[in-house]
N, C-alpha and C. Protein backbone atom coordinates (compact mmCIF):
# COMPACT_ATOMS: atom_id res chain seq x y z
N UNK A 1 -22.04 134.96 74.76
CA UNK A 1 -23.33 135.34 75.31
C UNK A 1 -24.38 134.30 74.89
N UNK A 2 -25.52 133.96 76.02
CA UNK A 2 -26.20 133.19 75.35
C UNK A 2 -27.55 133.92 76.08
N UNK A 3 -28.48 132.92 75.34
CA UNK A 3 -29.72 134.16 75.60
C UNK A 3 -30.60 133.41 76.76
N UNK A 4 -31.72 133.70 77.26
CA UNK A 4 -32.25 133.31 78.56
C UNK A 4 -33.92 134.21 78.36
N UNK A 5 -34.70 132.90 78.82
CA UNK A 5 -36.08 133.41 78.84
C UNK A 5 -36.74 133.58 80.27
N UNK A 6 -36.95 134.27 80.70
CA UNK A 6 -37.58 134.41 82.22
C UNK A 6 -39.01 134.56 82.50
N UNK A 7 -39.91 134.86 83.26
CA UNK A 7 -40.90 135.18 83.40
C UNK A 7 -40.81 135.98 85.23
N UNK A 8 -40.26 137.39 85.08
CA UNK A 8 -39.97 138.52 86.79
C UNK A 8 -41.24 138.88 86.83
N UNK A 9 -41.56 138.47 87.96
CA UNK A 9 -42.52 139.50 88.74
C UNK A 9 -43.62 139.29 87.49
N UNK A 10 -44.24 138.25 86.70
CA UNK A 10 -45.25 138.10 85.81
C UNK A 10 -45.55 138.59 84.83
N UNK A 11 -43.84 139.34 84.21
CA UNK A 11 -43.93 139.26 82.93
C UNK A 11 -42.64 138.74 82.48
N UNK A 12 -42.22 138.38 81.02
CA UNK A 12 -41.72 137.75 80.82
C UNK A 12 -40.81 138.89 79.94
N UNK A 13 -39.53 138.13 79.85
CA UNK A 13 -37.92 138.68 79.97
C UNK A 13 -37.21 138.22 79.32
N UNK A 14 -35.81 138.53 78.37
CA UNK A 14 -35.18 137.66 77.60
C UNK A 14 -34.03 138.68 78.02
N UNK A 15 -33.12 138.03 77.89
CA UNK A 15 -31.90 138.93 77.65
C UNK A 15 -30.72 138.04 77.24
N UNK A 16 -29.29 138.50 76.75
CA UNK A 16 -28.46 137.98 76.42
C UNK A 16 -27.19 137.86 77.99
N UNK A 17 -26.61 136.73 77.81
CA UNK A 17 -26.16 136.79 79.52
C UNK A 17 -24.82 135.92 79.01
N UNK A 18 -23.99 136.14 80.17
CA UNK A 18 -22.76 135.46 80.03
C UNK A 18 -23.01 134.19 80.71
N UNK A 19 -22.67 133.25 80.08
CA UNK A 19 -22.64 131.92 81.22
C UNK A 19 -22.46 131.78 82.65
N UNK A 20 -21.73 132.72 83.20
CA UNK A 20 -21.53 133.35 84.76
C UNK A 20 -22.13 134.21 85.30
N UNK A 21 -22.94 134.78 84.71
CA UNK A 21 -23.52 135.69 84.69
C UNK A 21 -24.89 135.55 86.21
N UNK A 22 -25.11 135.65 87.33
CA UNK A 22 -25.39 135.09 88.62
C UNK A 22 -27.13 136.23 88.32
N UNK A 23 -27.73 135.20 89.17
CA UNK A 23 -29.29 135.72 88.90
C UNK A 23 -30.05 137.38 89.59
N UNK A 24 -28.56 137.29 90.74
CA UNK A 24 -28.89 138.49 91.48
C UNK A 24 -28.60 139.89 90.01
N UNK A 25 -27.20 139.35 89.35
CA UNK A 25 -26.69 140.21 88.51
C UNK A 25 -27.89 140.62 87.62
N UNK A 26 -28.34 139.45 86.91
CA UNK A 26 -29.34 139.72 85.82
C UNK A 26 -30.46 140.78 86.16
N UNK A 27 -30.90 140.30 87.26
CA UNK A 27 -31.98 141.44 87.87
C UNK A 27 -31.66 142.62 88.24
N UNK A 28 -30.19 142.74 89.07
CA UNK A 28 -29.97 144.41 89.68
C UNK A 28 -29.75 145.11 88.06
N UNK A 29 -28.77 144.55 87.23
CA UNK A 29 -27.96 144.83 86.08
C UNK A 29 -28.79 145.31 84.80
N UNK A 30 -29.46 144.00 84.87
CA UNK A 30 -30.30 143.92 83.02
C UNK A 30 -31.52 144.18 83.19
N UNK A 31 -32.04 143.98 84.41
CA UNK A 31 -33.44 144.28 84.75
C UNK A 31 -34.13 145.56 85.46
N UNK A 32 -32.61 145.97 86.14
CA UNK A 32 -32.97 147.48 86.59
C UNK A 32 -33.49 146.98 87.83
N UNK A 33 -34.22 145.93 88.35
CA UNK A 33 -34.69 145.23 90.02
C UNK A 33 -33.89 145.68 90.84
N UNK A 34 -33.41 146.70 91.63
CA UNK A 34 -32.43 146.57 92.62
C UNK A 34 -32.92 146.49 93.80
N UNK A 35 -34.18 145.80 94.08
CA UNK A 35 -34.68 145.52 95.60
C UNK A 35 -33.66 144.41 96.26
N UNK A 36 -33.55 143.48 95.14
CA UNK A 36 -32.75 142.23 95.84
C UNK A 36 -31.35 143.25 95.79
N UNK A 37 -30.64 142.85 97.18
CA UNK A 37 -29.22 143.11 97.10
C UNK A 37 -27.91 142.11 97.52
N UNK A 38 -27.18 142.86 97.33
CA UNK A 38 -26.12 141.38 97.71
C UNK A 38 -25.10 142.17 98.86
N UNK A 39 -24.98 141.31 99.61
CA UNK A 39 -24.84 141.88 101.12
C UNK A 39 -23.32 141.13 101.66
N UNK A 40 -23.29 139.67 100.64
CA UNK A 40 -22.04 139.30 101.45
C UNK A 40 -20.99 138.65 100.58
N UNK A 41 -21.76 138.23 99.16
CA UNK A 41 -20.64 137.37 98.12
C UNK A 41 -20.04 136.08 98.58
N UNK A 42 -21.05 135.48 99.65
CA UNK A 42 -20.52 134.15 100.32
C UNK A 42 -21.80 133.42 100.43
N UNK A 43 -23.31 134.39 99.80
CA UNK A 43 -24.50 132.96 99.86
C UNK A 43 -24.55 133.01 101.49
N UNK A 44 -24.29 133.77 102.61
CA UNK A 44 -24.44 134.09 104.10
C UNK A 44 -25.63 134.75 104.45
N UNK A 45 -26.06 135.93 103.88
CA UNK A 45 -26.22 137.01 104.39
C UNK A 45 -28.13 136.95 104.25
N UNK A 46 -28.54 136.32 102.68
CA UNK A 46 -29.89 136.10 102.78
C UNK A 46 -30.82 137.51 101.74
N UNK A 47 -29.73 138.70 101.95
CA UNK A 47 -30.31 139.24 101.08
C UNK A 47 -30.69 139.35 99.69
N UNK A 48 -30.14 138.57 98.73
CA UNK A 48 -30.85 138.18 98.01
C UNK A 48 -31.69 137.19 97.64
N UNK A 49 -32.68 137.28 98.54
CA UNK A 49 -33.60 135.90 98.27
C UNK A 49 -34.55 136.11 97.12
N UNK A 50 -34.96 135.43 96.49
CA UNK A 50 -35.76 135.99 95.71
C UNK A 50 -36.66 134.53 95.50
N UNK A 51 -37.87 134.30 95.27
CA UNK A 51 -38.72 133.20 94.70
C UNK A 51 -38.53 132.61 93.29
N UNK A 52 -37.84 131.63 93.37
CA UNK A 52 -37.72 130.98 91.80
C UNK A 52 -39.15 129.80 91.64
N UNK A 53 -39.54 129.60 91.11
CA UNK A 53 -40.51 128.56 90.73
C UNK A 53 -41.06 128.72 92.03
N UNK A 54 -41.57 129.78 92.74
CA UNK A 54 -42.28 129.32 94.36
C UNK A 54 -41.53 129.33 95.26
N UNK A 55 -40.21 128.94 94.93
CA UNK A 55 -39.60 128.55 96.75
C UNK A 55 -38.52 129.94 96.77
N UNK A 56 -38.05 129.83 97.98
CA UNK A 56 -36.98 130.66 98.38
C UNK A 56 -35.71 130.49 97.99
N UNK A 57 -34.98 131.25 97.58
CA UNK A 57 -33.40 130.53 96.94
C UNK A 57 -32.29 132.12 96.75
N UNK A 58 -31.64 132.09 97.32
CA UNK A 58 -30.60 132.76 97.18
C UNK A 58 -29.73 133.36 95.59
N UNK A 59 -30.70 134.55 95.20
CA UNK A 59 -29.97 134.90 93.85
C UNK A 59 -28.68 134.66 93.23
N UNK A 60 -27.95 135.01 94.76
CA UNK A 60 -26.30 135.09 94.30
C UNK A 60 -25.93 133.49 93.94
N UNK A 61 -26.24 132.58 94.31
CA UNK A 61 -25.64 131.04 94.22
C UNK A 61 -26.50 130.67 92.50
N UNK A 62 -27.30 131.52 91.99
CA UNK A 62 -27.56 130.80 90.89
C UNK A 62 -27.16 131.31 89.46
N UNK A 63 -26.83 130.48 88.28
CA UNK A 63 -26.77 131.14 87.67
C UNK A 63 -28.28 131.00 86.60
N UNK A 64 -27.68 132.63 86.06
CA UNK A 64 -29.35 132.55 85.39
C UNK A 64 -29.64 131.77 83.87
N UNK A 65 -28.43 131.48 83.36
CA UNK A 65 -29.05 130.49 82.05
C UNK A 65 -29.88 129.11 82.89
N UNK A 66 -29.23 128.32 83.67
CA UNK A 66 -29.74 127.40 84.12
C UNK A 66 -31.19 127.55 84.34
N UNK A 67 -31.72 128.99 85.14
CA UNK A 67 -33.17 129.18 84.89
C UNK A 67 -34.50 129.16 83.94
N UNK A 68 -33.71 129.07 82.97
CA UNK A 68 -34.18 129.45 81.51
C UNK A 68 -35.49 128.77 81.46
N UNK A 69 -36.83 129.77 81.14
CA UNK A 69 -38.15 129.00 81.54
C UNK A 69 -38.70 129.18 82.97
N UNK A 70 -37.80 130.06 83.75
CA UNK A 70 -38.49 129.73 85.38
C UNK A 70 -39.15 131.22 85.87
N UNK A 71 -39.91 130.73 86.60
CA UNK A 71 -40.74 132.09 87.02
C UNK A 71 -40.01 132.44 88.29
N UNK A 72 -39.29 133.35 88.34
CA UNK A 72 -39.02 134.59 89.86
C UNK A 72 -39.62 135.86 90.06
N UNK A 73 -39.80 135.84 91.49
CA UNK A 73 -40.82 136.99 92.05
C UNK A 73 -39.37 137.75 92.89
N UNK A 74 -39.45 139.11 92.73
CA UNK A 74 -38.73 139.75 93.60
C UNK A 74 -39.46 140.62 94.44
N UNK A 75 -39.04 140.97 95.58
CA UNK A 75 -39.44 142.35 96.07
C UNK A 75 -40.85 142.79 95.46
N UNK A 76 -39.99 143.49 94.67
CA UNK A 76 -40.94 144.23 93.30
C UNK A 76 -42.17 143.78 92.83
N UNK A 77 -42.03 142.52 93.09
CA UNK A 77 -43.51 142.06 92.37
C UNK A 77 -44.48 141.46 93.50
N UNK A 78 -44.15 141.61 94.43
CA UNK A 78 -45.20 141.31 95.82
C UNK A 78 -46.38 142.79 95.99
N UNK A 79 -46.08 144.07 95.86
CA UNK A 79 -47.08 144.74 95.87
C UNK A 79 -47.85 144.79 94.48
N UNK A 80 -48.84 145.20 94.89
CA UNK A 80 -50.27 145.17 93.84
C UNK A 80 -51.06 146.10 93.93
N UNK A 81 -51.41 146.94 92.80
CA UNK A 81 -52.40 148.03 92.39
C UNK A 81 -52.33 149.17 93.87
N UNK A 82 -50.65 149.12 94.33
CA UNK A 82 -50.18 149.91 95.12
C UNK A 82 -50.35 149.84 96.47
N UNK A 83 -50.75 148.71 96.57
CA UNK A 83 -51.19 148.26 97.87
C UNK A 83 -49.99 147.48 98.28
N UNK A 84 -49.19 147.34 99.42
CA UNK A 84 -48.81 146.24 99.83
C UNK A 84 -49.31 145.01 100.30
N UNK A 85 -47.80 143.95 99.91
CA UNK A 85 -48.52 142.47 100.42
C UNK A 85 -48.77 142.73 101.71
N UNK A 86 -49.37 141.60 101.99
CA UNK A 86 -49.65 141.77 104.14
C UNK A 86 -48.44 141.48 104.58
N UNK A 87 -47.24 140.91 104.03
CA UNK A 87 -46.42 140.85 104.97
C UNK A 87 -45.50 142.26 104.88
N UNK A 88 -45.24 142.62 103.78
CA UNK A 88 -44.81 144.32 103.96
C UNK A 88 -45.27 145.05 104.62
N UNK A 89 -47.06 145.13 104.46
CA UNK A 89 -47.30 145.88 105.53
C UNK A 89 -46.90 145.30 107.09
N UNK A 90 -46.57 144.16 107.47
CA UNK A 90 -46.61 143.40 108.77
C UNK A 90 -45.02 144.14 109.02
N UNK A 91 -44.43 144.06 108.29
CA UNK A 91 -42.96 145.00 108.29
C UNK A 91 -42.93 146.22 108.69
N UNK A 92 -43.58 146.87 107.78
CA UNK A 92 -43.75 148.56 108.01
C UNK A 92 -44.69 148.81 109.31
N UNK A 93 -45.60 147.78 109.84
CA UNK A 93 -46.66 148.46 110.93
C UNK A 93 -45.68 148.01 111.94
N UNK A 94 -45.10 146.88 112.06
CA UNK A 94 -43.96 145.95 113.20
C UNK A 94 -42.64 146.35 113.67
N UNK A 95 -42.58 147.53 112.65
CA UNK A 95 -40.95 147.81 112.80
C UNK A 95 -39.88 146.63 112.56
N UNK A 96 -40.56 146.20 111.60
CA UNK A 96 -39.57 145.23 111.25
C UNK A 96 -38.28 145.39 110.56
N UNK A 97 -38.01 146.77 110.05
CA UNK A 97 -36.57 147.01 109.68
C UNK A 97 -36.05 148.02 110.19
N UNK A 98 -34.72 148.52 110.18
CA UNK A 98 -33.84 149.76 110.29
C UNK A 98 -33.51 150.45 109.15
N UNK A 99 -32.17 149.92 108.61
CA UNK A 99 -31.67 150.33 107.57
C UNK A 99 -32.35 149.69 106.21
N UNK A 100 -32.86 148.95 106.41
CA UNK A 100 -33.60 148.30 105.18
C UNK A 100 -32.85 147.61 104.14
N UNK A 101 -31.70 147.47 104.40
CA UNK A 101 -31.01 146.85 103.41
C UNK A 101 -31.09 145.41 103.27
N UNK A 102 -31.71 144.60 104.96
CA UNK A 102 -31.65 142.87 104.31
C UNK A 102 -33.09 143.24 104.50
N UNK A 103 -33.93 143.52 104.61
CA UNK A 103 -35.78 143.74 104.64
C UNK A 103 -36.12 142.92 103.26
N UNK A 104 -35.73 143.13 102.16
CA UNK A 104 -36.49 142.37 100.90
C UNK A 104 -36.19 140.97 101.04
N UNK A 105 -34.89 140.67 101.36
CA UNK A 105 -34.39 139.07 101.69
C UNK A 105 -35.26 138.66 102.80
N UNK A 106 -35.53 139.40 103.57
CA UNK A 106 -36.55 138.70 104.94
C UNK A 106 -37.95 138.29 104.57
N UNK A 107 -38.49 139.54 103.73
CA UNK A 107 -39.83 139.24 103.44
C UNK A 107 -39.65 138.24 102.61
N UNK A 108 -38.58 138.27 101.33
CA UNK A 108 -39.24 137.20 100.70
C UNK A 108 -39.02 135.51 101.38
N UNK A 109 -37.89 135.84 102.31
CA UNK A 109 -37.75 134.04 102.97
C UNK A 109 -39.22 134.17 104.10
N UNK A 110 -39.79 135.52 104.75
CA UNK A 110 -41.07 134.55 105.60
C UNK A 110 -42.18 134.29 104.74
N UNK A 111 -42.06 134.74 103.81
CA UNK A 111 -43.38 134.19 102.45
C UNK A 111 -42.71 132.94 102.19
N UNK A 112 -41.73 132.24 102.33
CA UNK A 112 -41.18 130.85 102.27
C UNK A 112 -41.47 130.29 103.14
N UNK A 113 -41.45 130.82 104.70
CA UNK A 113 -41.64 130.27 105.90
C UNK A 113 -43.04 129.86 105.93
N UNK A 114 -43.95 130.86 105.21
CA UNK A 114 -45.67 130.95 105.68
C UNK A 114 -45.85 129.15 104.67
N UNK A 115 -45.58 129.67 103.76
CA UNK A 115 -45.79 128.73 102.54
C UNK A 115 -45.47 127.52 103.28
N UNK A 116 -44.27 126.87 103.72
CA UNK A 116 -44.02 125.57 104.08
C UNK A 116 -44.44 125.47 105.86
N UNK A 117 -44.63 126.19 106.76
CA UNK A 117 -44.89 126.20 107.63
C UNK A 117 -46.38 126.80 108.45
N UNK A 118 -47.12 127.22 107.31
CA UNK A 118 -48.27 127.95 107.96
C UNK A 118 -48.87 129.31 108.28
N UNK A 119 -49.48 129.79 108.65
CA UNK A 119 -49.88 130.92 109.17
C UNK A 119 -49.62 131.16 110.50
N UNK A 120 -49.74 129.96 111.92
CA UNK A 120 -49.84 130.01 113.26
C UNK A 120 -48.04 129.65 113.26
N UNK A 121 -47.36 130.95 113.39
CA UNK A 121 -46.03 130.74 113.49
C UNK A 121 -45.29 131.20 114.77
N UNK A 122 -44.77 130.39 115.81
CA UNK A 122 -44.21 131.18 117.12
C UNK A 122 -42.99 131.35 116.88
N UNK A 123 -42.52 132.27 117.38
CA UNK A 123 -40.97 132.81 117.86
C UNK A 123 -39.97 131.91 117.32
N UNK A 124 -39.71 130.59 118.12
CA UNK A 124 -38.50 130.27 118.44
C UNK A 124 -39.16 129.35 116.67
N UNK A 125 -39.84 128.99 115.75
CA UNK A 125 -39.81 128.58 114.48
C UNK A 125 -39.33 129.71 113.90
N UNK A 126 -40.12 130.71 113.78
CA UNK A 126 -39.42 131.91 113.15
C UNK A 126 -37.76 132.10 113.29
N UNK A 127 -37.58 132.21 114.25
CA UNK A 127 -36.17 132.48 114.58
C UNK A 127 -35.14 131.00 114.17
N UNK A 128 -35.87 130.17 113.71
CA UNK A 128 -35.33 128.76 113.63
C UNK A 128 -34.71 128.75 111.91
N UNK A 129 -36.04 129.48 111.43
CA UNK A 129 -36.19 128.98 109.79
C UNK A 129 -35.33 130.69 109.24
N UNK A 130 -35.09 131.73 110.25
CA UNK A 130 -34.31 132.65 109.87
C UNK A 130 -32.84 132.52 109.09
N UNK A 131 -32.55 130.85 109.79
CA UNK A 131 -31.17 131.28 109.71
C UNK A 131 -30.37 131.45 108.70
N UNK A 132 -29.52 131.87 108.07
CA UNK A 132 -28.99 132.09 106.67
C UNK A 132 -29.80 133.71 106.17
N UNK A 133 -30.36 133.97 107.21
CA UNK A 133 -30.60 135.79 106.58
C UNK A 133 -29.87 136.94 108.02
N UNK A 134 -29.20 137.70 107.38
CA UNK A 134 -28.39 138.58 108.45
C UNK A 134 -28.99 139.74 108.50
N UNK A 135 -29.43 140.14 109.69
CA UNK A 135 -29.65 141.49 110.02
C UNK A 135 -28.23 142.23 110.85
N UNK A 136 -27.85 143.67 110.23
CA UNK A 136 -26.63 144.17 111.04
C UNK A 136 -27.20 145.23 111.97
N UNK A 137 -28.11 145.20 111.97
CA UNK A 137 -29.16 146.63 112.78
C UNK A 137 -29.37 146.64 113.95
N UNK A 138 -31.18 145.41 113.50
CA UNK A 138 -31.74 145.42 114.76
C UNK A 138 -31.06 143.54 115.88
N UNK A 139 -32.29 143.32 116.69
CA UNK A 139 -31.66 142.18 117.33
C UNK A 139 -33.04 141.48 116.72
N UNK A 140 -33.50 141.35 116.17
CA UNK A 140 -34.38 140.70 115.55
C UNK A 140 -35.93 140.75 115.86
N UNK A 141 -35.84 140.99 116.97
CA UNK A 141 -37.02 141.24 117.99
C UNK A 141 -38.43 141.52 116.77
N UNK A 142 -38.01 142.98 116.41
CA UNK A 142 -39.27 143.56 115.83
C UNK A 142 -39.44 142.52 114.39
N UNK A 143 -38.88 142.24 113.52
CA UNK A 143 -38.67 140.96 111.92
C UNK A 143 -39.20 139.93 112.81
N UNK A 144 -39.15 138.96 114.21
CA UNK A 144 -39.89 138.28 114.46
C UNK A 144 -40.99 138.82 114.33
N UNK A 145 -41.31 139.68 115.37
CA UNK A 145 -42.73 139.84 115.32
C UNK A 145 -44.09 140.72 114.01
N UNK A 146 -43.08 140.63 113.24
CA UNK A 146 -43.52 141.61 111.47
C UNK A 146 -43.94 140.20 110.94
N UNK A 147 -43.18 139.28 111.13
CA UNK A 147 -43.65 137.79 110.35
C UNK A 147 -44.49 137.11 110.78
N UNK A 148 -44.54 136.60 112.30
CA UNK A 148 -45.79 136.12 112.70
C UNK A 148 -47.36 137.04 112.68
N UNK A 149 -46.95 138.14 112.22
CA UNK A 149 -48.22 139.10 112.37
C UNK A 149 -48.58 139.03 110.63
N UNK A 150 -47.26 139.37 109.88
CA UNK A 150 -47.54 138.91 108.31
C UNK A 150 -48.01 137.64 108.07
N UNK A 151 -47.69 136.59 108.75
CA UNK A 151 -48.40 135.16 108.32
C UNK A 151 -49.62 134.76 109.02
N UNK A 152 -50.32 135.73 110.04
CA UNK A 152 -51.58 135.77 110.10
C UNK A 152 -52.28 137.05 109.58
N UNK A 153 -51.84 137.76 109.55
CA UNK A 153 -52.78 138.80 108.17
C UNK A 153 -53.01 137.97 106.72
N UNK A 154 -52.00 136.75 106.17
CA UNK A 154 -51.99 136.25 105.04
C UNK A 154 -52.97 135.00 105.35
N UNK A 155 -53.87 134.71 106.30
CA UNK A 155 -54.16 133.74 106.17
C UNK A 155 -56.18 134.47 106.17
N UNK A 156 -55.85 135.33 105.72
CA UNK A 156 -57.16 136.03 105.59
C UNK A 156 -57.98 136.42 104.15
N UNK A 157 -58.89 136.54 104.00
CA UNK A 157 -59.42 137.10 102.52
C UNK A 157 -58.41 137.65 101.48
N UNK A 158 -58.38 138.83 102.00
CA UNK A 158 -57.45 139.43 101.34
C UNK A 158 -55.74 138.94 101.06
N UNK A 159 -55.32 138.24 102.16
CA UNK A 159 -53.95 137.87 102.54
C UNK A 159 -54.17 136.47 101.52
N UNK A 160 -54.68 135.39 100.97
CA UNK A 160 -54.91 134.46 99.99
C UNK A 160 -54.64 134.55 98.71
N UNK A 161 -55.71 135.92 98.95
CA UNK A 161 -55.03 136.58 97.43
C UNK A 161 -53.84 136.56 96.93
N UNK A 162 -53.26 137.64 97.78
CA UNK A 162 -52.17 138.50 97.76
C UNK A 162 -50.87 137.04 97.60
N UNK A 163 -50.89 135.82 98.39
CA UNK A 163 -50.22 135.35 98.38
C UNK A 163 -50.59 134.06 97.78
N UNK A 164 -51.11 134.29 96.87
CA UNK A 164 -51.39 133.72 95.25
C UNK A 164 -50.70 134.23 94.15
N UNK A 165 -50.42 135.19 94.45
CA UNK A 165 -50.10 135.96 92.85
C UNK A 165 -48.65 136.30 93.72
């Protein structure tokens, strides 16, 4: 076992971990986080995305000593003082999920999308920068249109904030 310093969702974390020990594990396992899930065990599926240092990255492909020192945001740590981010709400008002099971992997890759691509986001980018996240539900229709509506709610007062922290 070796030990590991984190900083989830803006507070900070230590735990003892096996060298194999994969980042999705640390969080569902040691952290009790079970927003991120793991959907395919092949790094396919997208549901566990989670924000390491800012960017988007697939829990399951990492392991978590290598992190040691790095800040990840899950799910979990996008709402605030009970409010949702704008793009959750852009989810929940858009019908952007069904079963909800890849929904946390989506939101957190179009908060990747907004970040490197903008606020003014059309269709066929959205649907471009999707790929590597699986929905088994819907046909995508409504998650397009939850993201381009989330990455212009985020480009507002409130939406700056929110996608600051």
């Amino acid at each position: 076992m070796s030990a590991v310093s984190l900083t989830v969702n803006g507070k900070a974390v230590t735990g003892d971990v096996e060298p194999r020990t994969l980042l999705v594990q640390f969080l569902r396992e040691h952290l009790r986080l079970t927003g991120t899930h793991v959907g395919c065990d092949t790094s396919q599926c997208g549901a566990c995305v989670v924000h390491v240092n800012g960017v988007a990255l697939k829990s399951c492909t990492l392991l978590t000593l290598s992190l040691d020192g790095a800040q990840v945001t899950t799910i979990e740590g996008l709402a605030s003082d009970g409010k949702l981010h704008p793009m959750q709400e852009a989810f929940r008002e858009h019908h952007g999920l069904q079963c909800g099971f890849c929904t946390p992997g989506m939101i957190m890759s179009a908060l990747d999308i907004v970040r490197r691509k903008g606020h003014e986001l059309d269709d066929k980018t959205i649907r471009h920068e999707l790929d590597g996240n699986l929905c088994r539900c819907t046909g995508y229709h409504n998650i397009v249109k939850a993201i381009a509506a989330g990455a212009r709610a985020m480009k507002g007062p409130q939406g700056a904030q929110a996608a600051a922290e």
